[in-house]
N, C-alpha and C. Protein backbone atom coordinates (compact mmCIF):
# COMPACT_ATOMS: atom_id res chain seq x y z
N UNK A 1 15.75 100.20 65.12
CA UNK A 1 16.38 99.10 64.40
C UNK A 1 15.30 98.09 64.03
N UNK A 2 15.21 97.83 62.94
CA UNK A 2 14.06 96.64 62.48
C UNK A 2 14.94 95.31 62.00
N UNK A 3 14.23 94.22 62.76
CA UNK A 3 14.36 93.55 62.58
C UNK A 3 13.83 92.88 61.31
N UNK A 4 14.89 92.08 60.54
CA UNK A 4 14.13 91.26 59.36
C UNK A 4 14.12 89.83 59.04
N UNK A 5 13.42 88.55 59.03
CA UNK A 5 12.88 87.63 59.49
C UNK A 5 13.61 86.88 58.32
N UNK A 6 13.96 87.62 57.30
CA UNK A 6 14.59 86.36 56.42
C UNK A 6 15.97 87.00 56.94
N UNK A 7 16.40 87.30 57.59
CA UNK A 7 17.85 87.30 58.21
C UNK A 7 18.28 86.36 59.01
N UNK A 8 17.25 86.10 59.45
CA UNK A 8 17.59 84.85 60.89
C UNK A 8 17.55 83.17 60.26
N UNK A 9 17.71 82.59 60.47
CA UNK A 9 17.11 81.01 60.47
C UNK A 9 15.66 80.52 61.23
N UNK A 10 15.23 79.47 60.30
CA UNK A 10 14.02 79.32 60.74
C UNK A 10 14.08 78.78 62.23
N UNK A 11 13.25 78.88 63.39
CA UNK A 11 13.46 78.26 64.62
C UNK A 11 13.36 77.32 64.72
N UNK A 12 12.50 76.54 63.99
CA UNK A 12 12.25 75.46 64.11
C UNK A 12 13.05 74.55 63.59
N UNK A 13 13.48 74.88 62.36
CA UNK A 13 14.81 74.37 61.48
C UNK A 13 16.00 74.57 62.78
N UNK A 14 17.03 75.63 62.71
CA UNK A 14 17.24 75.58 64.05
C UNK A 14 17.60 74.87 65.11
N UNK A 15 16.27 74.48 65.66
CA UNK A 15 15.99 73.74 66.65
C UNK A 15 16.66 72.39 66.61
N UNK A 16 15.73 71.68 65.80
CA UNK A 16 16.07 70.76 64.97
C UNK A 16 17.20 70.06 64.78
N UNK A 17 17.86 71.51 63.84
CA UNK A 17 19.61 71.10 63.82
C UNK A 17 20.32 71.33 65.34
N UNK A 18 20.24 72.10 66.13
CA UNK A 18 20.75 71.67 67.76
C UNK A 18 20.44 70.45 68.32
N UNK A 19 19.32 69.88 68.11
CA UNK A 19 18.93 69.20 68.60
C UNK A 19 19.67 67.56 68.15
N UNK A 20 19.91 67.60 66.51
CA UNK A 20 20.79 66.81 66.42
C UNK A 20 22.11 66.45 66.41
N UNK A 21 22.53 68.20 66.64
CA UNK A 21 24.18 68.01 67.21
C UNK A 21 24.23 67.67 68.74
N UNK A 22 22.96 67.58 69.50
CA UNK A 22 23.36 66.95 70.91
C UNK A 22 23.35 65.81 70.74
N UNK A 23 22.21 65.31 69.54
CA UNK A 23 22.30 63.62 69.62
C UNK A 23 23.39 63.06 69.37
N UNK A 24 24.65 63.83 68.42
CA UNK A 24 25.64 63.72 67.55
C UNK A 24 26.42 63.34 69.05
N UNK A 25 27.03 64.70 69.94
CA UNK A 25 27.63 64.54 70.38
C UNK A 25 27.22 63.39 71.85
N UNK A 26 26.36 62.90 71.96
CA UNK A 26 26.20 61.83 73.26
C UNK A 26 26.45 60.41 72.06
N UNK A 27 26.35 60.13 70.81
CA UNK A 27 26.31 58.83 70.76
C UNK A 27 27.79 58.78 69.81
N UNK A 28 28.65 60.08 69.76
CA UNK A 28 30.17 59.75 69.68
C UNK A 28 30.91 60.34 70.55
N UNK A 29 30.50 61.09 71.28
CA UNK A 29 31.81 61.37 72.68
C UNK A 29 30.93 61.16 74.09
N UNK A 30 29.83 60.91 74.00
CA UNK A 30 29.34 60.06 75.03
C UNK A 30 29.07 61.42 76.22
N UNK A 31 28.87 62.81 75.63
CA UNK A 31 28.65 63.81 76.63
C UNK A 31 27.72 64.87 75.79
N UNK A 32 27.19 65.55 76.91
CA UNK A 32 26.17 66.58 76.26
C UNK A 32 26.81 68.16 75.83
N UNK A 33 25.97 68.75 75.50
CA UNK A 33 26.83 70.10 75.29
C UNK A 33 26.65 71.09 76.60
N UNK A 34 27.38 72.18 76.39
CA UNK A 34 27.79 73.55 77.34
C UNK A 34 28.25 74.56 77.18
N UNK A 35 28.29 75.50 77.64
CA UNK A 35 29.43 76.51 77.00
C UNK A 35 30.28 77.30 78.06
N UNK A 36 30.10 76.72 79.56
CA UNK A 36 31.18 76.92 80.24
C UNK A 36 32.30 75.96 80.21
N UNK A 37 32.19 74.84 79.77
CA UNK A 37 33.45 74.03 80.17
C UNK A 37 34.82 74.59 79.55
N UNK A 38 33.97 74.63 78.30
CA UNK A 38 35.34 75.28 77.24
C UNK A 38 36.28 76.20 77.75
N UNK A 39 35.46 77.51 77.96
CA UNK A 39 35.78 78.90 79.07
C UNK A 39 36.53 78.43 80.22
N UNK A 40 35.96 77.78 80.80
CA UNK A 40 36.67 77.35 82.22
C UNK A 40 37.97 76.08 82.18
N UNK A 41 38.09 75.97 81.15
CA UNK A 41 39.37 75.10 81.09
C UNK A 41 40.43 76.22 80.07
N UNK A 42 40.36 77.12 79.19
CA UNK A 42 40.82 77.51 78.80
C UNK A 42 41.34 78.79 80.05
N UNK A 43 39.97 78.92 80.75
CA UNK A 43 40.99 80.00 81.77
C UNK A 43 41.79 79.56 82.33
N UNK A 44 41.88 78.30 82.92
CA UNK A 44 42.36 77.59 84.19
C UNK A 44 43.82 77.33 83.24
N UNK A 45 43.74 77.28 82.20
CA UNK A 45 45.25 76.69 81.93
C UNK A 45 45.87 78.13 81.85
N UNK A 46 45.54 79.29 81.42
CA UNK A 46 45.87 80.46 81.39
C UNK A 46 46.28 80.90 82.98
N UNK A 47 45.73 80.72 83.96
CA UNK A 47 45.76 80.71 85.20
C UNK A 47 46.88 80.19 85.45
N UNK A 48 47.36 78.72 84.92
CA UNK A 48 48.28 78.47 85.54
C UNK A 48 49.98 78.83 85.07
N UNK A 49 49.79 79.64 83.84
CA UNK A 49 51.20 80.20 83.49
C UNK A 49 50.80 81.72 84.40
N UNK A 50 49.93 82.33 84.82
CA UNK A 50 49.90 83.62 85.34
C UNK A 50 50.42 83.08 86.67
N UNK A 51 49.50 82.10 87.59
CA UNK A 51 50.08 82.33 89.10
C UNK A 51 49.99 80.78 88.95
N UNK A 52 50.80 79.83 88.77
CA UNK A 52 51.14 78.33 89.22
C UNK A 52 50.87 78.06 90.56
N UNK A 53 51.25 79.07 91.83
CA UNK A 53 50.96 78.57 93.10
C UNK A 53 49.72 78.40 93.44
N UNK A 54 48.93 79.78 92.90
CA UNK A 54 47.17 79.72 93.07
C UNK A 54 46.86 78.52 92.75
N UNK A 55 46.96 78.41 91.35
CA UNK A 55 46.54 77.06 90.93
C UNK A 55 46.28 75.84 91.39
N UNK A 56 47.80 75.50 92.01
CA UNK A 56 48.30 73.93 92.30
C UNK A 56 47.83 74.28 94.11
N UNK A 57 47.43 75.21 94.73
CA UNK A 57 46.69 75.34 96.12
C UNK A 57 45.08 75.47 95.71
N UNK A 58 44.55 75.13 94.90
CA UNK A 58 43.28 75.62 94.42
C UNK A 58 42.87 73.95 93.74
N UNK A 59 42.28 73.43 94.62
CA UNK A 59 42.20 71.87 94.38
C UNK A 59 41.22 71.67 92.63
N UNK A 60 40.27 72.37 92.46
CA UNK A 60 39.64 72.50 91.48
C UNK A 60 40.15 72.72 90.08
N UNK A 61 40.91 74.18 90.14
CA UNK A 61 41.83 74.19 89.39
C UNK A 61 42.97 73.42 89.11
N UNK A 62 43.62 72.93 89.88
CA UNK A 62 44.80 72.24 90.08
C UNK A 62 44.27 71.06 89.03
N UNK A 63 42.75 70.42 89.68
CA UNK A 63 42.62 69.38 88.62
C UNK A 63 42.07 69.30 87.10
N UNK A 64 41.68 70.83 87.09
CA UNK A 64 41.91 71.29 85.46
C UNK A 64 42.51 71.80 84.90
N UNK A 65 44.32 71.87 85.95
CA UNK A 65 45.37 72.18 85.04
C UNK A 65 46.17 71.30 84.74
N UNK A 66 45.92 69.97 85.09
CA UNK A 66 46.68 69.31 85.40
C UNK A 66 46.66 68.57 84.23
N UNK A 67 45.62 69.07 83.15
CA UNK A 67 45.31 68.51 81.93
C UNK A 67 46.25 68.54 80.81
N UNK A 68 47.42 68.57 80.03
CA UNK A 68 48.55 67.94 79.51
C UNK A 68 48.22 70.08 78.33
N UNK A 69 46.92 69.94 78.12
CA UNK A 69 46.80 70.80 77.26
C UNK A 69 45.72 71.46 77.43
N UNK A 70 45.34 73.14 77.14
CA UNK A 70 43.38 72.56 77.16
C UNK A 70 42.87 72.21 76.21
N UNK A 71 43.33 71.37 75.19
CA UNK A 71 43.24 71.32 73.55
C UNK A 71 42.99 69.92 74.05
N UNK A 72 43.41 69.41 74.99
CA UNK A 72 43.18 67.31 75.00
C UNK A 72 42.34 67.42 75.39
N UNK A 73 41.20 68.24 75.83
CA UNK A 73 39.66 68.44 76.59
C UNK A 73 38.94 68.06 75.03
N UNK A 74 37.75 67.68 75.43
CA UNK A 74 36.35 67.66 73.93
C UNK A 74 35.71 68.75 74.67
N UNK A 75 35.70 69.59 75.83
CA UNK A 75 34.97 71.04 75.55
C UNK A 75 35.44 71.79 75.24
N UNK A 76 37.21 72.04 74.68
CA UNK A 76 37.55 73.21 74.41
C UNK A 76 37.18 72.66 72.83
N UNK A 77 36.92 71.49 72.33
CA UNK A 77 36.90 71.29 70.59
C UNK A 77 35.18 71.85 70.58
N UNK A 78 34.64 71.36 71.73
CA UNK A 78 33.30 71.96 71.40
C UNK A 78 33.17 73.61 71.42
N UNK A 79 33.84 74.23 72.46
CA UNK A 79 33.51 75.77 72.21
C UNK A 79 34.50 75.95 70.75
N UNK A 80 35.23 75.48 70.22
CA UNK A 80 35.57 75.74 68.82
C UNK A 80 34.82 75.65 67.49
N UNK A 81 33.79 74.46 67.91
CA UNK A 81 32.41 73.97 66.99
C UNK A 81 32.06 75.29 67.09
N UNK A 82 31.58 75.76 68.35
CA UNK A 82 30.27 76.81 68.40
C UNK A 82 30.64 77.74 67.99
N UNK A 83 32.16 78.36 67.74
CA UNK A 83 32.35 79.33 67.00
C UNK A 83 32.44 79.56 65.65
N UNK A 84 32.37 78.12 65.30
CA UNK A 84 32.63 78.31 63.69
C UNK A 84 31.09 77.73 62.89
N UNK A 85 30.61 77.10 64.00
CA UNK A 85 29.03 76.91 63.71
C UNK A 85 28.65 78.29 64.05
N UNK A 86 28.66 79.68 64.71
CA UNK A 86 27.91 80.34 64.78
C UNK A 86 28.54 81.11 63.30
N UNK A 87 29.47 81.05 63.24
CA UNK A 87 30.14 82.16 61.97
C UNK A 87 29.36 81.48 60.20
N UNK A 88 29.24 79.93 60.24
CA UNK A 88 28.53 79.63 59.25
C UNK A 88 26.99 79.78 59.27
N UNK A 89 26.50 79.51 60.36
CA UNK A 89 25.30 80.16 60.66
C UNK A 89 24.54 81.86 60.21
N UNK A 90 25.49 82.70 60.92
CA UNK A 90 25.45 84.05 60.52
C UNK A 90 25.78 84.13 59.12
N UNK A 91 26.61 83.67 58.42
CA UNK A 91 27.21 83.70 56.73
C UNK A 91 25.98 83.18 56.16
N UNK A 92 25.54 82.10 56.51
CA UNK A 92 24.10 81.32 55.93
C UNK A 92 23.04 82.12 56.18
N UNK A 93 22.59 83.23 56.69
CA UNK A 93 21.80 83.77 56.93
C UNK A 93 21.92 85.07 56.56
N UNK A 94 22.85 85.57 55.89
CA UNK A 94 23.23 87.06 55.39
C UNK A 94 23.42 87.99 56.73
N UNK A 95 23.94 87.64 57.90
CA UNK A 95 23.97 88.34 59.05
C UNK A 95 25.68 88.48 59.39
N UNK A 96 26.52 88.31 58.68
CA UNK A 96 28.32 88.13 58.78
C UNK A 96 28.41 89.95 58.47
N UNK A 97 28.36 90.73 59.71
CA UNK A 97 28.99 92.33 59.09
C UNK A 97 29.63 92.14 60.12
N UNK A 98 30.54 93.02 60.43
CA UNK A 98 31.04 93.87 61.57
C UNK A 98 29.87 94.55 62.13
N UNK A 99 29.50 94.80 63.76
CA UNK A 99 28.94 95.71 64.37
C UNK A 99 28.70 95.44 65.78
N UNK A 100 27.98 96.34 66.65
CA UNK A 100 27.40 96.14 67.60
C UNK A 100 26.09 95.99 67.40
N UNK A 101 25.73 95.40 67.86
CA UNK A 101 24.35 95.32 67.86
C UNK A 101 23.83 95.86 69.38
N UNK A 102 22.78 96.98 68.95
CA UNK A 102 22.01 97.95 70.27
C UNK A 102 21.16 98.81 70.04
N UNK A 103 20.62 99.49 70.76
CA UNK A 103 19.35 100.41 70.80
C UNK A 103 19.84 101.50 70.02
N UNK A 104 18.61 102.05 69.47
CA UNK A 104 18.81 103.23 69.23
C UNK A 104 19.55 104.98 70.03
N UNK A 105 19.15 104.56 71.26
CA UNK A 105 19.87 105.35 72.41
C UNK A 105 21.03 104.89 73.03
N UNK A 106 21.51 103.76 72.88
CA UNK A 106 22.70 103.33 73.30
C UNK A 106 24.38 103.65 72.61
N UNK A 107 25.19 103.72 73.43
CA UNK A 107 26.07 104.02 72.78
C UNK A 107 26.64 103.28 72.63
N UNK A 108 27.66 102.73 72.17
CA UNK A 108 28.48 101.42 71.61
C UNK A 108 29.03 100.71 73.08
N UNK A 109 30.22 101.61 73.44
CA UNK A 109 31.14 101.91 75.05
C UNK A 109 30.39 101.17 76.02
N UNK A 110 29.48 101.81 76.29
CA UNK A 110 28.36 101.16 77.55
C UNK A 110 27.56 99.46 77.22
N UNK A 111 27.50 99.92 75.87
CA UNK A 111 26.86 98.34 75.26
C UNK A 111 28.23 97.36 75.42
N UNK A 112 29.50 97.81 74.92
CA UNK A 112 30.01 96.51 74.93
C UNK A 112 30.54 96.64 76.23
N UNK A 113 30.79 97.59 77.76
CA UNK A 113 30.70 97.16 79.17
C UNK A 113 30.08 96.39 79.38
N UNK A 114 28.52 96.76 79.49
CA UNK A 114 27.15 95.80 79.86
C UNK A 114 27.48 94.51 79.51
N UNK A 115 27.79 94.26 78.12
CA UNK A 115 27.91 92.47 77.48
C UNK A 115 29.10 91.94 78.05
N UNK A 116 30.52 92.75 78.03
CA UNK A 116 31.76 91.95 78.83
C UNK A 116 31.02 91.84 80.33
N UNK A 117 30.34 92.86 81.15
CA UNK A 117 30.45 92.68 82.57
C UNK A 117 29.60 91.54 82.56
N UNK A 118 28.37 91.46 81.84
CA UNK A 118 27.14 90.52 82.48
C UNK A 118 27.57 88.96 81.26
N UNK A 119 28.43 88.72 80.77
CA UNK A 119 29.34 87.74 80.74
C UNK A 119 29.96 87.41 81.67
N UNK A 120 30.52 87.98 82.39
CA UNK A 120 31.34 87.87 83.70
C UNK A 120 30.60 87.43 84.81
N UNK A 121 29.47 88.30 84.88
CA UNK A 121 29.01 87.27 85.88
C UNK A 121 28.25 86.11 85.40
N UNK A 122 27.57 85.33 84.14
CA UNK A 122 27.31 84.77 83.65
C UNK A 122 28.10 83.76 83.71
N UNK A 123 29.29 83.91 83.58
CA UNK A 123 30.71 82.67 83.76
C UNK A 123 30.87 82.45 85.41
N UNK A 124 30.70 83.37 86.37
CA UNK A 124 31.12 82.97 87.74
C UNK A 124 29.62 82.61 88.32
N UNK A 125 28.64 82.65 87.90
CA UNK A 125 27.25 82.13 87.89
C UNK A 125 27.32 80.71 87.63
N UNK A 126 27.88 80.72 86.78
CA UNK A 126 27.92 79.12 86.38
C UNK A 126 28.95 78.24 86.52
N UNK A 127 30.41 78.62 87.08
CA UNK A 127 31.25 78.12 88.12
C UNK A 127 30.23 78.06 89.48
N UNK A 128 29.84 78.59 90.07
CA UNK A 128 28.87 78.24 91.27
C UNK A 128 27.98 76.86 91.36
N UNK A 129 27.36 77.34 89.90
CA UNK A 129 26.34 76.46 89.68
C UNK A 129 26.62 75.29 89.14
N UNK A 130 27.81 74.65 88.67
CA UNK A 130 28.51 73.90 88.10
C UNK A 130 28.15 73.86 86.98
N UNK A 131 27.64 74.63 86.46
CA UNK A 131 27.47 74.44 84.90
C UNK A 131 26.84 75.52 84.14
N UNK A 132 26.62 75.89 83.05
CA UNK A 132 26.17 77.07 82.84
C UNK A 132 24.43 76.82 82.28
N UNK A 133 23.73 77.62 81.36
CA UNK A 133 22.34 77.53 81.34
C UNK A 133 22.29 76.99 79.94
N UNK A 134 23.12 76.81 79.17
CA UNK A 134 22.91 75.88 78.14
C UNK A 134 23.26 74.37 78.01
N UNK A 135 24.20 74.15 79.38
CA UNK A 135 24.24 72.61 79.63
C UNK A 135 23.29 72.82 80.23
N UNK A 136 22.38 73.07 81.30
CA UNK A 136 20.94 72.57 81.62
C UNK A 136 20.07 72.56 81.07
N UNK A 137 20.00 73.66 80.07
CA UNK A 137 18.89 73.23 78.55
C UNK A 137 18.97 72.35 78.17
N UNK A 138 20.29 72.18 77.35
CA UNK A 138 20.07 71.39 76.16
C UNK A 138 20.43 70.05 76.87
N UNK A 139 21.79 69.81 78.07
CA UNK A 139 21.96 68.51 78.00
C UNK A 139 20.95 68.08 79.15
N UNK A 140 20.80 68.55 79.96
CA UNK A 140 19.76 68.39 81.57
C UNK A 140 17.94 68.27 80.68
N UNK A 141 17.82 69.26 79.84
CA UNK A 141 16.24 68.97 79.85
C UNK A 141 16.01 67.79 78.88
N UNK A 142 17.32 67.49 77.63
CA UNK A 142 17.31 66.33 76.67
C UNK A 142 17.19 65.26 77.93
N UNK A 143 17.01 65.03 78.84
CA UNK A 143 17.36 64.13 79.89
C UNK A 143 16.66 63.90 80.80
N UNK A 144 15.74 64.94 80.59
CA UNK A 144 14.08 65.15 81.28
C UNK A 144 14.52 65.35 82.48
N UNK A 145 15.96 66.01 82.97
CA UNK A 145 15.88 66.35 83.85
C UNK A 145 14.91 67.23 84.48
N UNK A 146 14.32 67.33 85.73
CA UNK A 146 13.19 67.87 86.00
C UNK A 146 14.13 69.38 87.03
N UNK A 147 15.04 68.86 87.78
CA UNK A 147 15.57 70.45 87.90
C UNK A 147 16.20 71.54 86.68
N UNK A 148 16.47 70.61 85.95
CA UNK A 148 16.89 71.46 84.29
C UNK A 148 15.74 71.97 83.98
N UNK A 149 14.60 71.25 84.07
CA UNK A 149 13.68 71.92 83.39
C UNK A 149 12.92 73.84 84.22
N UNK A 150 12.96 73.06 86.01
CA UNK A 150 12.33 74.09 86.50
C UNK A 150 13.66 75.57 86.45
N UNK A 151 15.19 75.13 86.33
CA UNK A 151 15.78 76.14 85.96
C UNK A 151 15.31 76.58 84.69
N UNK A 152 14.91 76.15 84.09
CA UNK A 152 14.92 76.77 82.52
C UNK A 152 13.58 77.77 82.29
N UNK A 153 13.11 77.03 83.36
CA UNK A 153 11.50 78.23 83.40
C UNK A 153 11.55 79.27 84.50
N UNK A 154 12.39 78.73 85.38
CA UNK A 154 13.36 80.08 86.28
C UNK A 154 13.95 81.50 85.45
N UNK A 155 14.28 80.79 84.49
CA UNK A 155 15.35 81.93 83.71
C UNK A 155 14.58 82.98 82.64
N UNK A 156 13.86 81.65 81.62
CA UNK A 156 12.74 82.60 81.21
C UNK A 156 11.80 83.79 81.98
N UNK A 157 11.50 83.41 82.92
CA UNK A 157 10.55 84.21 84.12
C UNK A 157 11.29 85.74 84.14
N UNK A 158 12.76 85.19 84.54
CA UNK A 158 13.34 86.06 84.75
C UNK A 158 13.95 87.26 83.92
N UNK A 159 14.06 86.57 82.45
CA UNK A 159 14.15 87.37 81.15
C UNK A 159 12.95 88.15 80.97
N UNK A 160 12.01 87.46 81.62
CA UNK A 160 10.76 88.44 80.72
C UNK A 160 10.86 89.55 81.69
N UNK A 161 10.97 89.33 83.74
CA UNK A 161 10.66 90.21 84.12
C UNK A 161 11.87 91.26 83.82
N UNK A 162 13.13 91.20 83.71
CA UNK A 162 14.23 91.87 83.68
C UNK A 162 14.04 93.23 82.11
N UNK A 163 13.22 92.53 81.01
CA UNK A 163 13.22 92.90 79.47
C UNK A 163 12.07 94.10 80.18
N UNK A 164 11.54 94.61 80.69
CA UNK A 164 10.61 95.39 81.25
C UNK A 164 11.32 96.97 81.40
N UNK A 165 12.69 96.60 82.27
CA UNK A 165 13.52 97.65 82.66
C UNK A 165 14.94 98.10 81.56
N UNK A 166 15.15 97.12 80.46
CA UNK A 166 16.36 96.65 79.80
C UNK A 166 15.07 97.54 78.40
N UNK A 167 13.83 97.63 78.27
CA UNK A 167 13.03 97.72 77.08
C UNK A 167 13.40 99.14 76.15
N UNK A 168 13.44 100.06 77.23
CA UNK A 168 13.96 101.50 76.65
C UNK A 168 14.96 101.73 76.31
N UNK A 169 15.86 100.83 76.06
CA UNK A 169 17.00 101.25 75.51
C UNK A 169 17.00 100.46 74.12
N UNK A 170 15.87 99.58 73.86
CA UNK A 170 15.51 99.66 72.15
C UNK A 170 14.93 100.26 71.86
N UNK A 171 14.11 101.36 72.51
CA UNK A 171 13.28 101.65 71.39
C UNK A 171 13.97 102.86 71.01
């Protein structure tokens, strides 16, 4: 699969523009971005039409069901941004098809297991951690947080060593 460079957006451009939708969102809703909150309030209200008792015995949950809607949250309007910012994004960039995207040796089945499972733990990773790895990027390191930062060079480390064993199934 070759990659082609006027498909993508520039990074730096990009950048740039993330960078001023965080400024956007701290100096009118007065919070940074994420992409578990959204997830985790939309489950939790789902949670509570499946099992109400779990819920309302589950002090955590209880106090993110207790929310009228998960629509009165600003992270479920933000994971709605990011979906329709990624869909104009991809359209702006000639990248809007249908597909999977994967190796040449991969089969579709196993590719989209791998992405639902290691989502999954990606979401209960970041229930642990109280937050996921793009609120410590973008809102923790905009903030000079210094544990945001050493997570963020944690993770890289860890991408590069992990892309070693993950490599043969692009080529």
């Amino acid at each position: 699969m070759q990659r082609d460079p006027s498909k993508f957006w520039n990074p730096y451009l990009a950048g740039v523009a993330l960078g001023l939708v965080l400024l956007a969102a701290y100096l009118f809703v007065g919070k940074g971005l994420g992409a578990s909150g959204p997830a985790l309030r939309i489950a939790a209200s789902g949670l509570r039409e499946l099992a109400p008792g779990h819920v309302a015995a589950t002090p955590p949950l209880a106090h993110l069901a207790a929310e009228p809607s998960p629509l009165a949250n600003y992270f479920v309007f933000l994971g709605i941004g990011t979906l329709l910012g990624g869909l104009v994004a991809a359209y702006s960039a000639g990248r809007l098809a249908p597909g999977v995207t994967r190796g040449p040796t991969a089969a579709v089945a196993p590719r989209l297991a791998f992405a639902i499972g290691g989502g999954v733990l990606l979401g209960v990773g970041a229930r642990l951690a109280r937050g996921c790895a793009s609120g410590q990027a973008l809102t923790g390191g905009g903030l000079m947080s210094a544990g945001s930062w050493a997570f963020m060079f944690a993770i890289f480390a860890g991408g590069y060593a992990a892309a070693y064993f993950a490599r043969r199934e692009w080529r």
